[in-house]
N, C-alpha and C. Protein backbone atom coordinates (compact mmCIF):
# COMPACT_ATOMS: atom_id res chain seq x y z
N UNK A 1 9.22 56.94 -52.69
CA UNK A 1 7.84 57.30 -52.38
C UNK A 1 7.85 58.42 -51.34
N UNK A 2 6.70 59.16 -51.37
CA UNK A 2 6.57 60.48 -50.68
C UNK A 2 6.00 60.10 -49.52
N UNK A 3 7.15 60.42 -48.23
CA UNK A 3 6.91 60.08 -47.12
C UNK A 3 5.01 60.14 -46.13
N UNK A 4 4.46 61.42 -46.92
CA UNK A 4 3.31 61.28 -46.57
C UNK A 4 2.44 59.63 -46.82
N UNK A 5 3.02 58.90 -48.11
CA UNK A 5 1.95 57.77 -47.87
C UNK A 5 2.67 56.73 -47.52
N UNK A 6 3.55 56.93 -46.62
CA UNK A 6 4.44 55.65 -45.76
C UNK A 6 3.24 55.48 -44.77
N UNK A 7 2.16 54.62 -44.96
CA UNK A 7 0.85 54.91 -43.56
C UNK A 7 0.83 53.46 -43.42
N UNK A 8 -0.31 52.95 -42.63
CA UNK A 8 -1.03 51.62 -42.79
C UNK A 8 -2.10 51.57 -43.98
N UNK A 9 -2.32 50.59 -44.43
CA UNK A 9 -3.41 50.28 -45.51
C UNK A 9 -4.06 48.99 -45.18
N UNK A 10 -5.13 48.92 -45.00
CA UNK A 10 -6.17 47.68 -44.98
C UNK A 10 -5.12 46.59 -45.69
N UNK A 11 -5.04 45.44 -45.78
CA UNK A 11 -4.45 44.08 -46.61
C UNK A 11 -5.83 44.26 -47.72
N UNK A 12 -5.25 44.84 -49.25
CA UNK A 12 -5.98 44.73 -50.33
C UNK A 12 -6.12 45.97 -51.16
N UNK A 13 -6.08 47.05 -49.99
CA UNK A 13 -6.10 48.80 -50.55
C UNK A 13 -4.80 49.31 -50.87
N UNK A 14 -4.66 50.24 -51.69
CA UNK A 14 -3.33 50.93 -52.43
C UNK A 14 -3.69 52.11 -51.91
N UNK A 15 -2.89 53.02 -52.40
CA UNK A 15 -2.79 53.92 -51.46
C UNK A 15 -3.78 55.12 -52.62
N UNK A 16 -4.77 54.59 -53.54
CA UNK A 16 -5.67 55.23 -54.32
C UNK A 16 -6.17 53.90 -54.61
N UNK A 17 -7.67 53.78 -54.00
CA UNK A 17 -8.67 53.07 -53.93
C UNK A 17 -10.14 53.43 -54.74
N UNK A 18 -10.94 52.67 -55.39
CA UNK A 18 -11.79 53.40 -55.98
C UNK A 18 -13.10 53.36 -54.80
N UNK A 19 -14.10 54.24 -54.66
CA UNK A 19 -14.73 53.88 -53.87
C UNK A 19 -16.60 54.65 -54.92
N UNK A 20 -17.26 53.26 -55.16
CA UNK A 20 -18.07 53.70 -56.04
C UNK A 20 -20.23 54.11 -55.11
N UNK A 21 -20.41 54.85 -55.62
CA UNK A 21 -21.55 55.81 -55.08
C UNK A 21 -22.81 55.50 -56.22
N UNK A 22 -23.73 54.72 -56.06
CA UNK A 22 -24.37 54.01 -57.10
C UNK A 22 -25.92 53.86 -56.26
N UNK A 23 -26.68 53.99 -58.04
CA UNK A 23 -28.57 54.15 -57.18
C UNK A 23 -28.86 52.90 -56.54
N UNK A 24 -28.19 51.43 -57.58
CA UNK A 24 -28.97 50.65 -56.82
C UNK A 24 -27.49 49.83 -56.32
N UNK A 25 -27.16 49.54 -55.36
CA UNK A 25 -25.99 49.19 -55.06
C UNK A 25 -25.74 47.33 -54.84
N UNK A 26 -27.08 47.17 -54.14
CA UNK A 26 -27.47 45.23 -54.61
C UNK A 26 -27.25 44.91 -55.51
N UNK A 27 -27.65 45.23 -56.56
CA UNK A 27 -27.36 45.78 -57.90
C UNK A 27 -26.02 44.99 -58.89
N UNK A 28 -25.83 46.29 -58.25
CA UNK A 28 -23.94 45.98 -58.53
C UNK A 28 -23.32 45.37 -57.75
N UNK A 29 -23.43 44.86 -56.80
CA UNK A 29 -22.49 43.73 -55.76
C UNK A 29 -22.99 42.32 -56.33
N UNK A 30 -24.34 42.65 -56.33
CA UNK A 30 -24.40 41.21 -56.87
C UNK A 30 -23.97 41.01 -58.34
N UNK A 31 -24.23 41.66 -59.47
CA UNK A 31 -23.48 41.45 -60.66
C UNK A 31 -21.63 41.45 -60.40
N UNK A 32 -21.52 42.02 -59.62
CA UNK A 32 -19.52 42.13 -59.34
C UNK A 32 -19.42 40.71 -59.20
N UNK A 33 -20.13 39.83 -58.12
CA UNK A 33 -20.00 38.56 -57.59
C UNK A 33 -20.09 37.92 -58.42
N UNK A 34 -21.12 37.70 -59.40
CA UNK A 34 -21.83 37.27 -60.27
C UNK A 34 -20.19 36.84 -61.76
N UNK A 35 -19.87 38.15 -61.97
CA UNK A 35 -19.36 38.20 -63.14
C UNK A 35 -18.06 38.37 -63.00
N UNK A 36 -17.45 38.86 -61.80
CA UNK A 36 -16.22 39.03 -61.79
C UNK A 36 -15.25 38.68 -60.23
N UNK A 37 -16.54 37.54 -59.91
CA UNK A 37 -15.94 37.10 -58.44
C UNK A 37 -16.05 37.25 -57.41
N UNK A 38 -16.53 38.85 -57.11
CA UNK A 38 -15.99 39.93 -56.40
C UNK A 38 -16.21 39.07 -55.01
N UNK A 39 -15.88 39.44 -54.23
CA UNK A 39 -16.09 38.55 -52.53
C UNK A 39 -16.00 39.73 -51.54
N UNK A 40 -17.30 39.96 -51.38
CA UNK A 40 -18.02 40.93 -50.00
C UNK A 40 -17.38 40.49 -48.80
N UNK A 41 -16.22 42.01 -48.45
CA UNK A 41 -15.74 41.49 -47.17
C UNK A 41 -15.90 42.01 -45.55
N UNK A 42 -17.15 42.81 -46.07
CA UNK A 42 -17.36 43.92 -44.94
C UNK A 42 -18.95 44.98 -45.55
N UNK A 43 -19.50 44.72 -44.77
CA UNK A 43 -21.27 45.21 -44.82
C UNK A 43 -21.64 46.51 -43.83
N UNK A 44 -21.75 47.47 -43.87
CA UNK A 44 -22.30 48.41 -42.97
C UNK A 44 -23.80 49.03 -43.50
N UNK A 45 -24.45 48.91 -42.74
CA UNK A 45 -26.07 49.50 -42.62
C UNK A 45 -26.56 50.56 -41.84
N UNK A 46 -26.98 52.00 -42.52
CA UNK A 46 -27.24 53.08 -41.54
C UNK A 46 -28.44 52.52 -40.71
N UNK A 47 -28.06 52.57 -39.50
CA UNK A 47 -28.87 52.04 -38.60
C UNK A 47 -30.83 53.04 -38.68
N UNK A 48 -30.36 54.27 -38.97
CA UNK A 48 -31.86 55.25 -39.31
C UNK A 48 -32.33 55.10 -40.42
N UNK A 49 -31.67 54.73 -41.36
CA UNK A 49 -32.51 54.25 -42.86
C UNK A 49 -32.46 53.03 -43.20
N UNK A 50 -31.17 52.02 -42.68
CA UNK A 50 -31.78 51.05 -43.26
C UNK A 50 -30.67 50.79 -44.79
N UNK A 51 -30.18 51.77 -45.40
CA UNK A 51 -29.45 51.96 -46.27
C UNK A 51 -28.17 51.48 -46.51
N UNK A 52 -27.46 50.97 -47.41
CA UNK A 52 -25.89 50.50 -47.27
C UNK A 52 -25.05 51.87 -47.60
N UNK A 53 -24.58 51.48 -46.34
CA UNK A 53 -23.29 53.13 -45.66
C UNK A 53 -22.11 52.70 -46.23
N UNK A 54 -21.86 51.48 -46.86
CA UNK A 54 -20.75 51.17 -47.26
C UNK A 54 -20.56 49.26 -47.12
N UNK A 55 -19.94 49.07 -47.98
CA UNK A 55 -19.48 47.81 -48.63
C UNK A 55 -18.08 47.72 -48.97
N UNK A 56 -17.44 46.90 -48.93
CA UNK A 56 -16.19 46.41 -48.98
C UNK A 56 -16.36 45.59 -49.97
N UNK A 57 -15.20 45.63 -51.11
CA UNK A 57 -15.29 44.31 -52.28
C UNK A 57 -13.69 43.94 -52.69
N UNK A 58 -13.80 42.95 -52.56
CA UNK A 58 -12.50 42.01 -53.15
C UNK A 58 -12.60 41.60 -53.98
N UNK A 59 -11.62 42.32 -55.43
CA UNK A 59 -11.45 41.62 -56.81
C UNK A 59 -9.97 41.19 -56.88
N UNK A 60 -9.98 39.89 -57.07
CA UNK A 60 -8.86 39.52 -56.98
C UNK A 60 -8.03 39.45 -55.91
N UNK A 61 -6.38 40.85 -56.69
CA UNK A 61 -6.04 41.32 -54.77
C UNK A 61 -6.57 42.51 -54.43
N UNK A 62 -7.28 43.64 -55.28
CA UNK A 62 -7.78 44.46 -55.21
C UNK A 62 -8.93 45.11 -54.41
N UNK A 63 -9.09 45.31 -53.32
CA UNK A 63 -10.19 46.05 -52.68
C UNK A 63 -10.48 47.66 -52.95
N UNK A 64 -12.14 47.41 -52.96
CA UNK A 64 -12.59 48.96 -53.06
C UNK A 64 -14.20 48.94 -52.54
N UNK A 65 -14.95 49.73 -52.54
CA UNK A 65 -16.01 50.78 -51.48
C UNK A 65 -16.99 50.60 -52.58
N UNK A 66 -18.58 49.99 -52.25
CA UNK A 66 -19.52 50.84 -52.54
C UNK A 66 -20.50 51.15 -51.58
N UNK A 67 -21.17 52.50 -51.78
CA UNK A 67 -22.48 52.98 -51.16
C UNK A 67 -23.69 52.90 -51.97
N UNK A 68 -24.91 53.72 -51.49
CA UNK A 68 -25.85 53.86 -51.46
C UNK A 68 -25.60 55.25 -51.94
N UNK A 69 -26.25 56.03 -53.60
CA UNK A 69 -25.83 57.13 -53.79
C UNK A 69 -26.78 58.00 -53.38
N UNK A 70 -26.68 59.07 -53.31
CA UNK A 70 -27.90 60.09 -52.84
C UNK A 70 -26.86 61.46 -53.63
N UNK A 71 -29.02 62.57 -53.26
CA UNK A 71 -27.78 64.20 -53.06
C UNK A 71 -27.21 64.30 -54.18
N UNK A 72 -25.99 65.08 -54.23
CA UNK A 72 -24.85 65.58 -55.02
C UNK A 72 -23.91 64.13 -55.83
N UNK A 73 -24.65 62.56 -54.95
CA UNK A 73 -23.64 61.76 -55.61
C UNK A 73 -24.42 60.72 -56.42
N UNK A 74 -25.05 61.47 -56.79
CA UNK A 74 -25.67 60.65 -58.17
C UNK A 74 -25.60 60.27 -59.37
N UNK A 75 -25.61 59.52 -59.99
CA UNK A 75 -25.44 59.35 -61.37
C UNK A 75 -23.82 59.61 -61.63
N UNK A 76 -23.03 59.35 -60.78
CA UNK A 76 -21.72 59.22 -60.85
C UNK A 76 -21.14 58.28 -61.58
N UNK A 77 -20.45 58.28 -62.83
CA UNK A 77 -19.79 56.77 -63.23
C UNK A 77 -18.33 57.05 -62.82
N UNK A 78 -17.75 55.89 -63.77
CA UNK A 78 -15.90 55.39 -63.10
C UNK A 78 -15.91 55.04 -64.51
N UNK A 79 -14.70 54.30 -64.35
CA UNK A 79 -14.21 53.18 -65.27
C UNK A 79 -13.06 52.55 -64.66
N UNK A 80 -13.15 51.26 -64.61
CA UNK A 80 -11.76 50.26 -64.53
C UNK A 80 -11.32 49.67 -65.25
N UNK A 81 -9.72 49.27 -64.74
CA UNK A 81 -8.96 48.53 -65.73
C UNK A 81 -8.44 47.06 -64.99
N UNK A 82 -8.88 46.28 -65.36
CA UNK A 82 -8.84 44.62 -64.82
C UNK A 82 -8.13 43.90 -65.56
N UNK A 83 -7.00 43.28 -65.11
CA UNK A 83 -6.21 42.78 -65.85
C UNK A 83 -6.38 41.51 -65.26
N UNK A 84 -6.25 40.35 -66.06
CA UNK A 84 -7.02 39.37 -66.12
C UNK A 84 -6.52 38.29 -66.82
N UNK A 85 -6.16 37.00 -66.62
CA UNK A 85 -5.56 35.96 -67.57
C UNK A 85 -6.59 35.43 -68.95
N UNK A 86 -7.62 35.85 -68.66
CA UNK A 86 -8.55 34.99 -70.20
C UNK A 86 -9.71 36.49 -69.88
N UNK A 87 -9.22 37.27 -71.44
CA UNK A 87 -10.03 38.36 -71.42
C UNK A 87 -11.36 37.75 -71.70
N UNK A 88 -11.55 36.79 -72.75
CA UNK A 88 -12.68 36.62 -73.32
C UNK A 88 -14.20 35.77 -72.72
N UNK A 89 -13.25 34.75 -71.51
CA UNK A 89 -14.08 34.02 -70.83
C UNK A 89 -14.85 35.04 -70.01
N UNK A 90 -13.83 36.00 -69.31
CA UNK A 90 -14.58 36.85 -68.62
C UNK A 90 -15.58 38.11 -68.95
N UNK A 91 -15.07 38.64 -70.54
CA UNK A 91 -15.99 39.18 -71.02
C UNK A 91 -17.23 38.49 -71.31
N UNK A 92 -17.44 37.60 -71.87
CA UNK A 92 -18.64 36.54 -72.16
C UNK A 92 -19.51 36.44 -70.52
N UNK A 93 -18.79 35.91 -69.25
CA UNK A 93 -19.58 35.63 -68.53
C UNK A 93 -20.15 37.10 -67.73
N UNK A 94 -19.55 38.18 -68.01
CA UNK A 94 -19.86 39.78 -67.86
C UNK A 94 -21.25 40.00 -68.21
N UNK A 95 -21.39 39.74 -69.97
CA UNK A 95 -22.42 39.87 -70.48
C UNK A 95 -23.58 38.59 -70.16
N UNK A 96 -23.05 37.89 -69.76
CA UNK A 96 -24.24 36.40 -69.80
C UNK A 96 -24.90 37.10 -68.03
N UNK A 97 -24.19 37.77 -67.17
CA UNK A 97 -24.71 38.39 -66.23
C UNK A 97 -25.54 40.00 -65.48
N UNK A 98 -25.66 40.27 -67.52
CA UNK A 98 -26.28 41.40 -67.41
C UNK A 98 -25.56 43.00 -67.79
N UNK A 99 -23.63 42.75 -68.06
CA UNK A 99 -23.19 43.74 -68.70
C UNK A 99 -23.47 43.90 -69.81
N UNK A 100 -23.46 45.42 -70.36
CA UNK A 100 -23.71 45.68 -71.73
C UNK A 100 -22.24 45.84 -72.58
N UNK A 101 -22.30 45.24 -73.83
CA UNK A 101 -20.80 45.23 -74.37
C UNK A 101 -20.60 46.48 -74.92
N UNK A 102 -19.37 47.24 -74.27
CA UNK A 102 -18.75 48.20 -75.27
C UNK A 102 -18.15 48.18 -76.20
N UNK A 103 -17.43 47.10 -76.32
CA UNK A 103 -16.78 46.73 -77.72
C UNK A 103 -16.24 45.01 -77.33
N UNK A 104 -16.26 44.16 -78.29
CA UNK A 104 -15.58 42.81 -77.93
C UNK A 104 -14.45 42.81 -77.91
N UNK A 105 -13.78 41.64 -77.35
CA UNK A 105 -12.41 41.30 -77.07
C UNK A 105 -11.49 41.44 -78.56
N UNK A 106 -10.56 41.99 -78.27
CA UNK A 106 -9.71 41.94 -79.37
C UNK A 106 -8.27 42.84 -79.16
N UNK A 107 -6.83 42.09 -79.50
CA UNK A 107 -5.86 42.49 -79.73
C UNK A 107 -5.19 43.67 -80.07
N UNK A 108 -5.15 44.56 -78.91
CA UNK A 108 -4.83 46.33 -79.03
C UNK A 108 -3.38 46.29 -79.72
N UNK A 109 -3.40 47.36 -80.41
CA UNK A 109 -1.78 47.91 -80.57
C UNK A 109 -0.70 48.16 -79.61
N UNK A 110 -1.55 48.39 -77.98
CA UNK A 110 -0.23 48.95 -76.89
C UNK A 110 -0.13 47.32 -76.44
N UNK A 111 -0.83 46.14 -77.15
CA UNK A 111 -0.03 44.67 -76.38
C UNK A 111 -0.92 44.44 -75.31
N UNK A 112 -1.89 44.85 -75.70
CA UNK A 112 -3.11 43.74 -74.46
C UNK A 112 -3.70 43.39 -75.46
N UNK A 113 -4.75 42.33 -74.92
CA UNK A 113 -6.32 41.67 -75.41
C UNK A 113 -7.02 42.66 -74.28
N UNK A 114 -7.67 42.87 -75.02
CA UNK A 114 -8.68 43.76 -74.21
C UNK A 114 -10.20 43.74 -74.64
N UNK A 115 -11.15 43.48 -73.61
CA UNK A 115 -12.63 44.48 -74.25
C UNK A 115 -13.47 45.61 -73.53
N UNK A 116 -14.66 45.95 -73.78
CA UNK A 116 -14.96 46.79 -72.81
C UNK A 116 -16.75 46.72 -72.58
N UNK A 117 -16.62 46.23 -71.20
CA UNK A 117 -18.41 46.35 -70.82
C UNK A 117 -19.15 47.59 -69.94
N UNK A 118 -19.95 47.54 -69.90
CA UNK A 118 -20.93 48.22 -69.01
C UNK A 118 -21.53 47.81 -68.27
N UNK A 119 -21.23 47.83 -66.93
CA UNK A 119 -22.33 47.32 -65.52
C UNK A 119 -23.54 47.82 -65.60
N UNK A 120 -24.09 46.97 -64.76
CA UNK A 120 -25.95 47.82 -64.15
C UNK A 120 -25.28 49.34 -64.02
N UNK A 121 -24.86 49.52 -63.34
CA UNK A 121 -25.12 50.84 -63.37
C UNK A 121 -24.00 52.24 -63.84
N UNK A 122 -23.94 51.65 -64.79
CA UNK A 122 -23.19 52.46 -65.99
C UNK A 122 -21.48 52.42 -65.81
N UNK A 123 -21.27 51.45 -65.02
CA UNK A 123 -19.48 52.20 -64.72
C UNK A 123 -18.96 51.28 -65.75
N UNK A 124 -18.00 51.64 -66.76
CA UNK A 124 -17.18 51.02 -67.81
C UNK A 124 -16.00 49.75 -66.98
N UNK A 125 -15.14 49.22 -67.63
CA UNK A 125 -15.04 48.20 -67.22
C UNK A 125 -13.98 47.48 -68.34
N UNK A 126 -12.89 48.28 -67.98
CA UNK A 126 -11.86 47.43 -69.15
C UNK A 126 -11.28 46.38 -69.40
N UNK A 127 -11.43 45.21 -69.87
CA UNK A 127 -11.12 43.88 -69.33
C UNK A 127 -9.71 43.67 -70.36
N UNK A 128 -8.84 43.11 -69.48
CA UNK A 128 -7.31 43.43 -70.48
C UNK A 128 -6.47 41.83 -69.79
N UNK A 129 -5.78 41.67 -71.16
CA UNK A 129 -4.25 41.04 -70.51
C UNK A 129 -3.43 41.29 -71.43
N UNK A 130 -2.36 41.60 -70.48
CA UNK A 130 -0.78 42.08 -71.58
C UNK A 130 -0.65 40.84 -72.21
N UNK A 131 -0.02 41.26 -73.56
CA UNK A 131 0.29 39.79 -74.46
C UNK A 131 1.42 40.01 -74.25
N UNK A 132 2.46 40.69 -73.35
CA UNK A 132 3.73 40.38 -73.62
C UNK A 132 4.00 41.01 -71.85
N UNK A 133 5.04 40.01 -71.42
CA UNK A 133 5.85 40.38 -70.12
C UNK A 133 6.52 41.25 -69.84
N UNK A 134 5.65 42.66 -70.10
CA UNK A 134 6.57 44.10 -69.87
C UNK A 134 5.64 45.38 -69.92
N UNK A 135 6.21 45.95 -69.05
CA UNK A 135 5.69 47.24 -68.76
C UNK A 135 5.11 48.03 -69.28
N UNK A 136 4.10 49.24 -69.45
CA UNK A 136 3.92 49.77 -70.53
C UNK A 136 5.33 50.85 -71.46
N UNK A 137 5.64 51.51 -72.46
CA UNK A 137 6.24 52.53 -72.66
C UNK A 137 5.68 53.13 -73.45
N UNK A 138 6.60 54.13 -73.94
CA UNK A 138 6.20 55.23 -74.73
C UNK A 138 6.67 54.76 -76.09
């Protein structure tokens, strides 16, 4: 590894974190909680608006960032990849909480179960488990 990211990291962050910028951000914390666990570990409020300056979320072991979008950071989407022991329970309770389905669960060629939803507010959402104990290749 390249000595520049020999640093400290929060317990949960990698050293490329997603950090998501969204209209309604209640929104989506509460559907994250809702559908995929998520556990709010840190709340900041701009003290002049009133606005969320930032959020902390724990999936799994995974931590990452949302705000309050404005300006230039609007209408921004993502997509993730969640790897997951029971694709299908969790796709089902995704949608029973308001995701929209991109495609249902089903058995890829590269060796996952995989499906794919849509949050409130548009970010994709790949729900996967390797069917086999190995790495990806070529």
């Amino acid at each position: 590894m390249n000595k520049i990211y020999d640093t400290y990291r929060p317990k949960g962050f990698g050293t490329v974190s997603s950090y998501l910028m969204v209209e309604n951000p209640e929104e989506l914390i509460n559907f994250l909680k809702k559908a995929f666990y998520a556990e709010e570990l840190n709340r900041s409020i701009n003290p002049k608006n009133g606005v969320i300056a930032n959020i902390i979320l724990k999936i799994g072991n995974s931590c990452f960032m949302i705000s309050q979008a404005r300006g230039e950071f609007l209408n921004m989407r993502t997509s993730f990849y969640l790897y997951v022991d029971d694709v299908d329970k969790l796709h089902q309770r995704a949608i029973e909480n308001g995701a929209k389905e991109e495609f249902a669960p089903r058995d890829m060629e590269y060796q996952d179960r995989q499906s794919g939803i849509i949050d409130p507010s548009g970010n994709y959402w790949w729900i996967s488990k390797r069917l086999v104990n190995k790495d990806y290749e070529d």
